[in-house]
Structure formats: structure tokens, C-alpha cells
C-alpha atoms as a PDB file:
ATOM      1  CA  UNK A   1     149.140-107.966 128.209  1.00  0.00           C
ATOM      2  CA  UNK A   2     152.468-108.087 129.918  1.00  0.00           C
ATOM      3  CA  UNK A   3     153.760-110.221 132.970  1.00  0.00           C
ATOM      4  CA  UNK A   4     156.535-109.767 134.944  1.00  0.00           C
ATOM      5  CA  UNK A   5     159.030-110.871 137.654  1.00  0.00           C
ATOM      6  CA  UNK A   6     160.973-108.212 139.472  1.00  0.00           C
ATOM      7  CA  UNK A   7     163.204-107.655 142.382  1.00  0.00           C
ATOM      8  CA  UNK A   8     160.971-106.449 145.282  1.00  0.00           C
ATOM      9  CA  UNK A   9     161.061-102.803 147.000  1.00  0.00           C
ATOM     10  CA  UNK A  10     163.259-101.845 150.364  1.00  0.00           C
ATOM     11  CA  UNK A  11     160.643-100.796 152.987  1.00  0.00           C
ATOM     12  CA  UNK A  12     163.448 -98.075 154.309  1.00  0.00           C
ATOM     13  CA  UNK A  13     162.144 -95.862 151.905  1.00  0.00           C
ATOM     14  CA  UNK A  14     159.017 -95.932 152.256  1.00  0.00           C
ATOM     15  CA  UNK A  15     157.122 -92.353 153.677  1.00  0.00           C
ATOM     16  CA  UNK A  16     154.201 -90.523 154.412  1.00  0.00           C
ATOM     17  CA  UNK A  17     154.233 -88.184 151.258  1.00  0.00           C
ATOM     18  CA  UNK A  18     155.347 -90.538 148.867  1.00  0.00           C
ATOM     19  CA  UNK A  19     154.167 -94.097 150.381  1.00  0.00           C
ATOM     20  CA  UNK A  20     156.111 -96.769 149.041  1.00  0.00           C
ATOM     21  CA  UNK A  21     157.327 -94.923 145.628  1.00  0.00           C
ATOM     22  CA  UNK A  22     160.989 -94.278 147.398  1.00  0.00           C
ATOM     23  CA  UNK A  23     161.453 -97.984 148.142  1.00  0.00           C
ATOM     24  CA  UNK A  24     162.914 -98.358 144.140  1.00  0.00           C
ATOM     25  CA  UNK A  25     166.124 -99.487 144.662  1.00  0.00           C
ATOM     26  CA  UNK A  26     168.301 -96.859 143.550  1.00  0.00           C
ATOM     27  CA  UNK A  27     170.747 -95.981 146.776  1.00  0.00           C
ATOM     28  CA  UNK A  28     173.405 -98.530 146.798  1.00  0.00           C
ATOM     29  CA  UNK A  29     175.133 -99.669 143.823  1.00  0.00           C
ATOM     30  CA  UNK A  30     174.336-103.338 145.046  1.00  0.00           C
ATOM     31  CA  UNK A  31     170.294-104.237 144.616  1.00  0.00           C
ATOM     32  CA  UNK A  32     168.809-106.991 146.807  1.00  0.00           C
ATOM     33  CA  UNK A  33     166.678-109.208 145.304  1.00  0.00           C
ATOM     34  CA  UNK A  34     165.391-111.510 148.335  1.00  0.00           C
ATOM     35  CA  UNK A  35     161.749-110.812 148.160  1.00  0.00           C
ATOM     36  CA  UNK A  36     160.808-110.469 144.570  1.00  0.00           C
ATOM     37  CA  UNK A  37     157.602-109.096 143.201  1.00  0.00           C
ATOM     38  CA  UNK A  38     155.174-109.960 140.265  1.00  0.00           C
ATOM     39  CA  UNK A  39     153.674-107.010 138.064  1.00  0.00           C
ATOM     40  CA  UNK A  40     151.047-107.478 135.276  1.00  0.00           C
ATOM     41  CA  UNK A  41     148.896-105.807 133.211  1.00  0.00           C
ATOM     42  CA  UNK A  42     146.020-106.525 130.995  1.00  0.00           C
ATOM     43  CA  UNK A  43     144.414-103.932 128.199  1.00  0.00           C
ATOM     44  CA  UNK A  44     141.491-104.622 125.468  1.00  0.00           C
ATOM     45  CA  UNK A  45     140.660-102.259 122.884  1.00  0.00           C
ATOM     46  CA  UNK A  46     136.778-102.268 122.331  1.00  0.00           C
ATOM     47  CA  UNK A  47     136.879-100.417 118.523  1.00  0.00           C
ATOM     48  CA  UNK A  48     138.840 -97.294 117.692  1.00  0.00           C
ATOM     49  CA  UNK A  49     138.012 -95.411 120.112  1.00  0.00           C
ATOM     50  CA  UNK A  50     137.684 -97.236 123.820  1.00  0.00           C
ATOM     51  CA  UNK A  51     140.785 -98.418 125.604  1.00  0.00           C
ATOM     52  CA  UNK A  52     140.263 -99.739 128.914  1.00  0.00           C
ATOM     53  CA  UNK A  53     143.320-101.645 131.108  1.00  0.00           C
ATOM     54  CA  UNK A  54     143.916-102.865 134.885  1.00  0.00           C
ATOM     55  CA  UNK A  55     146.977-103.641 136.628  1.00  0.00           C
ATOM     56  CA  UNK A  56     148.877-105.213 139.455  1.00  0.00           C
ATOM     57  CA  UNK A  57     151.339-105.259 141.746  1.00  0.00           C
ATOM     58  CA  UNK A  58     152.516-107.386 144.698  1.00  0.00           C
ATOM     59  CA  UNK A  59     155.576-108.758 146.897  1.00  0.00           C
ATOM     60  CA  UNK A  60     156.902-108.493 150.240  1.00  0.00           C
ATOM     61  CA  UNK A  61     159.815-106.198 151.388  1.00  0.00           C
ATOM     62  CA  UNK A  62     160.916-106.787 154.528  1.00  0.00           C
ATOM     63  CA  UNK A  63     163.623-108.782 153.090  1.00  0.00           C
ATOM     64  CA  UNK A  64     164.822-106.323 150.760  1.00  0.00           C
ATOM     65  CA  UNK A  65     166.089-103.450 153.793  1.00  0.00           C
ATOM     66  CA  UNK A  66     169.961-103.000 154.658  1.00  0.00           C
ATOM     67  CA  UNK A  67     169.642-105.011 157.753  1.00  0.00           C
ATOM     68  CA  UNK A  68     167.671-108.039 159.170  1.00  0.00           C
ATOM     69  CA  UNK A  69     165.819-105.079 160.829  1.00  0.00           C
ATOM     70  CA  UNK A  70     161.797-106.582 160.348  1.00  0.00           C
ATOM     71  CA  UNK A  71     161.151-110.100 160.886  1.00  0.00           C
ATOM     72  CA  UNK A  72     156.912-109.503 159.906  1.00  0.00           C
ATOM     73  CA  UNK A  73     156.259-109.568 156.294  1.00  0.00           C
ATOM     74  CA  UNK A  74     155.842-106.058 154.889  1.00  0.00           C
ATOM     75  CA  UNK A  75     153.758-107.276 151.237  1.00  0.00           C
ATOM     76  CA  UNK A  76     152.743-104.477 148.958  1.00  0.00           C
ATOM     77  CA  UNK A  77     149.698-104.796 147.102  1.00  0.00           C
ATOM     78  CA  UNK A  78     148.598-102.089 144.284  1.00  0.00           C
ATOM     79  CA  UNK A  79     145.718-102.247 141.924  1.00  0.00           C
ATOM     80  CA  UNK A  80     145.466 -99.826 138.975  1.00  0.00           C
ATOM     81  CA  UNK A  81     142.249 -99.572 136.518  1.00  0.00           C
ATOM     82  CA  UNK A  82     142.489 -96.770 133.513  1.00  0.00           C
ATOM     83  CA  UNK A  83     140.593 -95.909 130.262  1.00  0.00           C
ATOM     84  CA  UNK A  84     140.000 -93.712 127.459  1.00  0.00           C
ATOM     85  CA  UNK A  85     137.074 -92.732 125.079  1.00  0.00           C
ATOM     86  CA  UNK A  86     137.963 -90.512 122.143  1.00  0.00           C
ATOM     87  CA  UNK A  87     134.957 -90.045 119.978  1.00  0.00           C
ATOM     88  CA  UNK A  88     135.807 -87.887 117.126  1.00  0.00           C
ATOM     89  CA  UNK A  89     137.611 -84.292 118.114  1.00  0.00           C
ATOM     90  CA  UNK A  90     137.278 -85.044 122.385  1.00  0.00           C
ATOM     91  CA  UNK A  91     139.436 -86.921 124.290  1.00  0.00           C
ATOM     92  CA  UNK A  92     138.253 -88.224 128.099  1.00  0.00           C
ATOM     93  CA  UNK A  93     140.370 -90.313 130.175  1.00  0.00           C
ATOM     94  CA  UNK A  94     140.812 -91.743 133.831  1.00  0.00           C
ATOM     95  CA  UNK A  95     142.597 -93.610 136.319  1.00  0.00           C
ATOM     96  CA  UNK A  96     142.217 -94.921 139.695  1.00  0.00           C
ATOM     97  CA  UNK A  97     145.056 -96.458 141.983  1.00  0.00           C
ATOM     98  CA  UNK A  98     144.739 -98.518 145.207  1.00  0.00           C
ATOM     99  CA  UNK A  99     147.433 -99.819 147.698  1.00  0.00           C
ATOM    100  CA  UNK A 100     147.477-101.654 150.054  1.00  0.00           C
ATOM    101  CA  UNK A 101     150.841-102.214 152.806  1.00  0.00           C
ATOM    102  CA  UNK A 102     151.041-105.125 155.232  1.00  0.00           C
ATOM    103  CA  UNK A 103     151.757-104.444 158.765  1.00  0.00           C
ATOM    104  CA  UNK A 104     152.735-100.738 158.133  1.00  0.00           C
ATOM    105  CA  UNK A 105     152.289 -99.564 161.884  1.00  0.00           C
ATOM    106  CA  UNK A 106     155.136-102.472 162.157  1.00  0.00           C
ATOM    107  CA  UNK A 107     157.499-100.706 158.632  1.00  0.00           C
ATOM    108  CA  UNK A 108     156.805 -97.705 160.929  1.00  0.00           C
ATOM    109  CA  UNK A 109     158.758 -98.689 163.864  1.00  0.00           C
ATOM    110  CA  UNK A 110     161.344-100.228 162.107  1.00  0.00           C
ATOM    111  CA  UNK A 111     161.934 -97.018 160.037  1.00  0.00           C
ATOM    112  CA  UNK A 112     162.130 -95.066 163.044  1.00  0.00           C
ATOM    113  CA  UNK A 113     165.282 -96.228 163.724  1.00  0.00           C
ATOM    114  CA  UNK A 114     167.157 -96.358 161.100  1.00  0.00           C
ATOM    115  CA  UNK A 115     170.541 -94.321 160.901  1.00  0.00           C
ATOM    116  CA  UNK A 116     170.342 -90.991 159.435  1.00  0.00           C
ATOM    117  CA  UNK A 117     173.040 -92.059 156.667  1.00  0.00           C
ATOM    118  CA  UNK A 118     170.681 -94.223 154.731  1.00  0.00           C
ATOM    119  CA  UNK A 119     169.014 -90.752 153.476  1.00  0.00           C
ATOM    120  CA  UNK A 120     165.666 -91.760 153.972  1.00  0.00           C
ATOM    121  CA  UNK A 121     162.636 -90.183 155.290  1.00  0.00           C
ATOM    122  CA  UNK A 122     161.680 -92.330 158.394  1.00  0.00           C
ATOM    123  CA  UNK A 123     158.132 -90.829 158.388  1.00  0.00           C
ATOM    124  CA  UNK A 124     155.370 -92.836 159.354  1.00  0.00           C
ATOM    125  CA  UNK A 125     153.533 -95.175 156.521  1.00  0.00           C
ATOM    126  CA  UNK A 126     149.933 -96.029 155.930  1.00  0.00           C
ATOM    127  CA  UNK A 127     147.855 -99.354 155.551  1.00  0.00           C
ATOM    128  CA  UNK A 128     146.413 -97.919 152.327  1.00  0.00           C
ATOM    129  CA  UNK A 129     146.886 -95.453 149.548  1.00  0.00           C
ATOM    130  CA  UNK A 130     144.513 -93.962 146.766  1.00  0.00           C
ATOM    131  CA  UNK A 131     144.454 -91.965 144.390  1.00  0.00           C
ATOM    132  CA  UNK A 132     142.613 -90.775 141.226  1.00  0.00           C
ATOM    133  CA  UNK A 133     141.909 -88.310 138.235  1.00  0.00           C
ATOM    134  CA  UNK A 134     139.781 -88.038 135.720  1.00  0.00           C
ATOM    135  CA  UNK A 135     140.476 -85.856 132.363  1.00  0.00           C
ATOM    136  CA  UNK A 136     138.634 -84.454 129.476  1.00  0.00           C
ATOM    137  CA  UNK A 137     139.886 -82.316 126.395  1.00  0.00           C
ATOM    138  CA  UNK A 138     138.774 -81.136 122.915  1.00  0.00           C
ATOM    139  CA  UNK A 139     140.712 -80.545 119.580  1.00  0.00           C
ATOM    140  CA  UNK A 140     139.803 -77.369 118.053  1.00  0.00           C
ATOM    141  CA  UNK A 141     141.686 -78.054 115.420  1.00  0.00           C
ATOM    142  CA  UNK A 142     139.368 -80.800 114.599  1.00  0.00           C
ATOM    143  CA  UNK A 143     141.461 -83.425 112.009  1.00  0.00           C
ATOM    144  CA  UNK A 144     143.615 -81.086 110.481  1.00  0.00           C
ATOM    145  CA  UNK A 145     147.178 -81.800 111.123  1.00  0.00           C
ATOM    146  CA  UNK A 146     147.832 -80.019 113.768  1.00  0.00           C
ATOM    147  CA  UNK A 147     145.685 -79.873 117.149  1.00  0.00           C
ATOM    148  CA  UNK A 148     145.130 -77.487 119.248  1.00  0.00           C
ATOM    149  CA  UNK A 149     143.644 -79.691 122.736  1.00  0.00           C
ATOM    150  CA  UNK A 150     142.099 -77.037 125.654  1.00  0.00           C
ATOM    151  CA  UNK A 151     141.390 -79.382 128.597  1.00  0.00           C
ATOM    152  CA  UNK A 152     140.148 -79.853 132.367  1.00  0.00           C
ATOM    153  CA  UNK A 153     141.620 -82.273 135.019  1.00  0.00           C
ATOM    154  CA  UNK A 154     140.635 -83.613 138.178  1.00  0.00           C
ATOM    155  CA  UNK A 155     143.354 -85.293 140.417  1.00  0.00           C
ATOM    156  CA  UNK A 156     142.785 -86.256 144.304  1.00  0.00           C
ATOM    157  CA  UNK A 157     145.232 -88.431 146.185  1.00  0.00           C
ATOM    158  CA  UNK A 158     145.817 -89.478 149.518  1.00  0.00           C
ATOM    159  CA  UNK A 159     149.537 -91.734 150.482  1.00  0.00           C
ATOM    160  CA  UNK A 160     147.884 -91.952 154.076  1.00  0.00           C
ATOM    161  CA  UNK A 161     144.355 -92.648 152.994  1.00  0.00           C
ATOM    162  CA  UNK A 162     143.991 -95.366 156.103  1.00  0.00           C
ATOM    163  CA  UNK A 163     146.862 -96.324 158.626  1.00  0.00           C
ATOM    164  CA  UNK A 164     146.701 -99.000 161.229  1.00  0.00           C
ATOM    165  CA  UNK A 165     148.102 -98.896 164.714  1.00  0.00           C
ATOM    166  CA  UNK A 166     149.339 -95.885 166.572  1.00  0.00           C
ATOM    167  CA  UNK A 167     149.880 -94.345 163.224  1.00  0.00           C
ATOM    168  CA  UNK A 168     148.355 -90.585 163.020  1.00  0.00           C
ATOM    169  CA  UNK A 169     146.306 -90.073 159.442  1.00  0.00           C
ATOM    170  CA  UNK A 170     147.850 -87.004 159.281  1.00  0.00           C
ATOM    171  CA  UNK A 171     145.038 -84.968 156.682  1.00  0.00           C
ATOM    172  CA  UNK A 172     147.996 -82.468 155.274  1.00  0.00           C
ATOM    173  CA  UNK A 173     149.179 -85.353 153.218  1.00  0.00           C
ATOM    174  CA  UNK A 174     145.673 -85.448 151.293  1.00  0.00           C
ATOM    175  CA  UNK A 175     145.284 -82.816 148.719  1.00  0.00           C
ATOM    176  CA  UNK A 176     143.029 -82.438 145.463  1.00  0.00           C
ATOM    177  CA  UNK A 177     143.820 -79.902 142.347  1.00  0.00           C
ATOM    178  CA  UNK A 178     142.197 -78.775 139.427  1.00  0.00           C
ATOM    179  CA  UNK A 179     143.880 -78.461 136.154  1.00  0.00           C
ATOM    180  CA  UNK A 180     143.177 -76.075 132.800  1.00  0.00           C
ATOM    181  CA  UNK A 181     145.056 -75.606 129.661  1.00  0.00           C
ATOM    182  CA  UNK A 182     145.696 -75.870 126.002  1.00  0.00           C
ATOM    183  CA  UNK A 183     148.562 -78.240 124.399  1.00  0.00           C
ATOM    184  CA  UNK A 184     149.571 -77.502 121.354  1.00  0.00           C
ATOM    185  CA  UNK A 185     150.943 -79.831 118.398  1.00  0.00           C
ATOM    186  CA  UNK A 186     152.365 -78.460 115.269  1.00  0.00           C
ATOM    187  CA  UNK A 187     153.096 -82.160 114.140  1.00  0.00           C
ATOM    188  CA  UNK A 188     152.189 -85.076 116.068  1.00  0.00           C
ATOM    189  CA  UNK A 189     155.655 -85.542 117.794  1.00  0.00           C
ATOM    190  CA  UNK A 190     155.955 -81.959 119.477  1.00  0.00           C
ATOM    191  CA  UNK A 191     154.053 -80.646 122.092  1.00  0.00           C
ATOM    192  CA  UNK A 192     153.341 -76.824 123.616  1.00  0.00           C
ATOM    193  CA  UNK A 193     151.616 -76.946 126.578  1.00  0.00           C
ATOM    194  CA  UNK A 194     150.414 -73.929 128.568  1.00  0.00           C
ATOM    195  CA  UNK A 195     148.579 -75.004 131.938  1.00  0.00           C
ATOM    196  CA  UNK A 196     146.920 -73.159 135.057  1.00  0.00           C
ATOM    197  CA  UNK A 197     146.545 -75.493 138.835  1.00  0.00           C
ATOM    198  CA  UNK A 198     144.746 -75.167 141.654  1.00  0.00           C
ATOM    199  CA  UNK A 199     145.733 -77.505 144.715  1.00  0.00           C
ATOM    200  CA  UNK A 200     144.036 -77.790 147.705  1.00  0.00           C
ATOM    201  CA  UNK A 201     145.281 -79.766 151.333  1.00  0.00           C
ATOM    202  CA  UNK A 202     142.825 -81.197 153.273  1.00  0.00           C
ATOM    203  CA  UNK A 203     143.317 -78.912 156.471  1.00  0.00           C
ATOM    204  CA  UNK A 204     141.856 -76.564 158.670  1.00  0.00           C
ATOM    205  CA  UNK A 205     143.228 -73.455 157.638  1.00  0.00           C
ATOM    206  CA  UNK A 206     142.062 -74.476 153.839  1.00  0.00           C
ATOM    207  CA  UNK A 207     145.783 -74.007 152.266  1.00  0.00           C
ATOM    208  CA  UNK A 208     145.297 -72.912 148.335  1.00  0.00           C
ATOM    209  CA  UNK A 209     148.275 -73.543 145.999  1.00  0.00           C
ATOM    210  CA  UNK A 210     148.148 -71.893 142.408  1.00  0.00           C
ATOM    211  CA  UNK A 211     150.782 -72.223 139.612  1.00  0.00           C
ATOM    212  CA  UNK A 212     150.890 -71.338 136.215  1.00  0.00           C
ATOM    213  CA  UNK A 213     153.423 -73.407 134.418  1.00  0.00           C
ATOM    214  CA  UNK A 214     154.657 -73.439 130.292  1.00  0.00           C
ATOM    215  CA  UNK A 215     156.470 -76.173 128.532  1.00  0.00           C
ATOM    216  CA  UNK A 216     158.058 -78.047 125.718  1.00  0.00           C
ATOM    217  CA  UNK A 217     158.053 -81.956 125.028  1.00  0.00           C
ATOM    218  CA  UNK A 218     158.760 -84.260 122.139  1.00  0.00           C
ATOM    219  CA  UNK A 219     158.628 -88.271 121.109  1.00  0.00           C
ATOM    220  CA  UNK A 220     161.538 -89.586 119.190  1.00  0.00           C
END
């Protein structure tokens, strides 16, 4: 388990694409740590082979902006449940996320009118957020040294999955994909991955996105 006490997010940052993942701190050299947030996380192992873990996060942000610009509280609230079975040579995993923003039709307004120097989006921001994927693979290497891992992946996620006020759900920001491909480890450290994606938007005209993408990692 772990437990922890941290300075809070700026609501400025927050958007429509990306909810509240640009209110990190990172813009001035100065962080403000008026409303401060509490983050935990608990995990159990059942066996070898089943790992299951939840998570939260919550504090308010109003207080955390440039200026005394939002006298409502602005409290961010995310849940986060994962696991993953791996019985012998396959591998399936999952997560699902949930968020939750406090008066967002209210971090809306307030964003609005902020001064285009701050660099931030000013987009309108939803009540909730969700998102999800689920993931399953198979070594056909087996338990040799190496592995060889072709798997599937489901994502779908939504930063304006519900919205309050005169805030517009706008559908373009929820999109799904599907996910193929083969890593490849010649020793457990260093990873070749080769992977095909299709995404999808949630809109009328049914907009298809395809990539093919190749790449390189290692642990240290």
C-alpha cells in the first residue's frame, strides 16, 4: 500500500481533451501548495499469478490558480481499480478510471477568462471522466528465456463523459481503439515492440484513425 500527501492541482489547466491531467504544476518555477491533495493505493496478491489493486485521488483546486479568480471549491475526485491474471504462457490485464470534478460548469467560466499568457487551453471541463481497457497476450515462446508476447487491446475513454451546466458534451472528445502486436524480449530487460491501432471518435461522420508504429524500450 502507499499513502500520500501532495500539493493539489491548478484548475487553469484543466481542458476538454485532457480533463484535469494539465493542472500538474509544471508552468511557473514557484508551485502553490494551498489546497493539498491525498493519493493512496492499495494492492493484494492472491498467489502467483492474480494481482488486483484500487486507487485514489482527491483535493480541491481552486486555491491552487494564479489569481483569487474562483471563490467555489473546485475538488477532484478519481478512482482507479486494475488487475492481472497470468496463468502459465498468457497474460490478461485491465483497468478502469473514474473522475469526478466539482462545480466544473463554474472551472469553466473562470477559465474562460484567463489571459492568453498563462498558455493554457481555456476549453470547457466536464463533471466526470472515464476511461478503460482491457488487454490480453500470449508468449509463444512459452518459458524459454526469451518471449515472444502477440497481443490484443481494448481502450475507450471519454474526458467529457458527463458535464453539468451550460457545458456542451461535445462527442469528438470520446474515442475507442483497438490494438494488435507482438513485443519482443531477447532478455527480460529489452523490449521490441511492433504494433498496429485502430481509433475511432464518436461522431457522425464515423472518423477512422490507423497507425502502425515500431519501437525500442529498456529497464535499468
Amino acid at each position: 500500500y502507499q499513502a500520500q500527501v501532495v500539493n493539489g492541482l491548478d484548475s487553469t489547466g484543466f481542458s476538454s481533451r485532457n480533463w484535469v491531467a494539465g493542472g500538474h504544476q509544471t508552468r511557473f518555477d514557484q508551485q502553490v501548495a494551498e489546497d493539498l491533495a491525498f493519493a493512496g493505493r492499495l494492492g493484494y496478491f492472491f498467489g502467483d499469478d492474480i494481482q488486483v489493486a484500487g486507487a485514489y485521488y482527491g483535493g480541491n483546486t481552486n486555491k491552487n490558480r494564479p489569481k483569487n479568480d474562483l471563490q467555489e471549491d473546485a475538488y477532484v475526485d478519481i478512482l482507479e481499480f486494475d488487475g492481472a491474471w497470468t496463468p502459465g504462457d498468457f497474460i490478461f490485464r485491465g483497468q478502469y478510471m473514474w473522475g469526478r470534478l466539482q462545480n466544473s460548469h463554474l472551472v469553466t467560466e473562470a477559465n474562460r477568462n484567463l489571459s492568453n499568457n498563462l498558455g493554457v487551453k481555456r476549453t470547457p471541463v466536464a463533471a466526470e471522466a472515464q476511461s478503460w481497457w482491457v488487454e490480453a497476450g500470449y508468449d509463444l515462446f512459452g518459458q524459454r528465456a526469451q518471449s515472444l508476447i502477440v497481443y490484443g487491446r481494448y481502450d475507450d475513454y471519454d474526458p467529457m463523459h458527463s458535464t453539468e451546466g451550460l457545458v456542451f458534451d461535445n462527442p469528438r472528445w470520446h474515442a475507442t481503439s483497438w490494438s494488435a502486436g507482438l513485443n519482443y524480449l531477447p532478455i527480460p530487460n529489452i523490449i521490441f515492440k511492433a504494433e498496429y491501432n485502430r481509433r475511432e471518435v464518436d461522431l457522425d461522420s464515423n472518423y477512422k484513425e490507423d497507425t502502425m508504429a515500431l519501437g525500442v524500450g529498456f529497464t535499468y
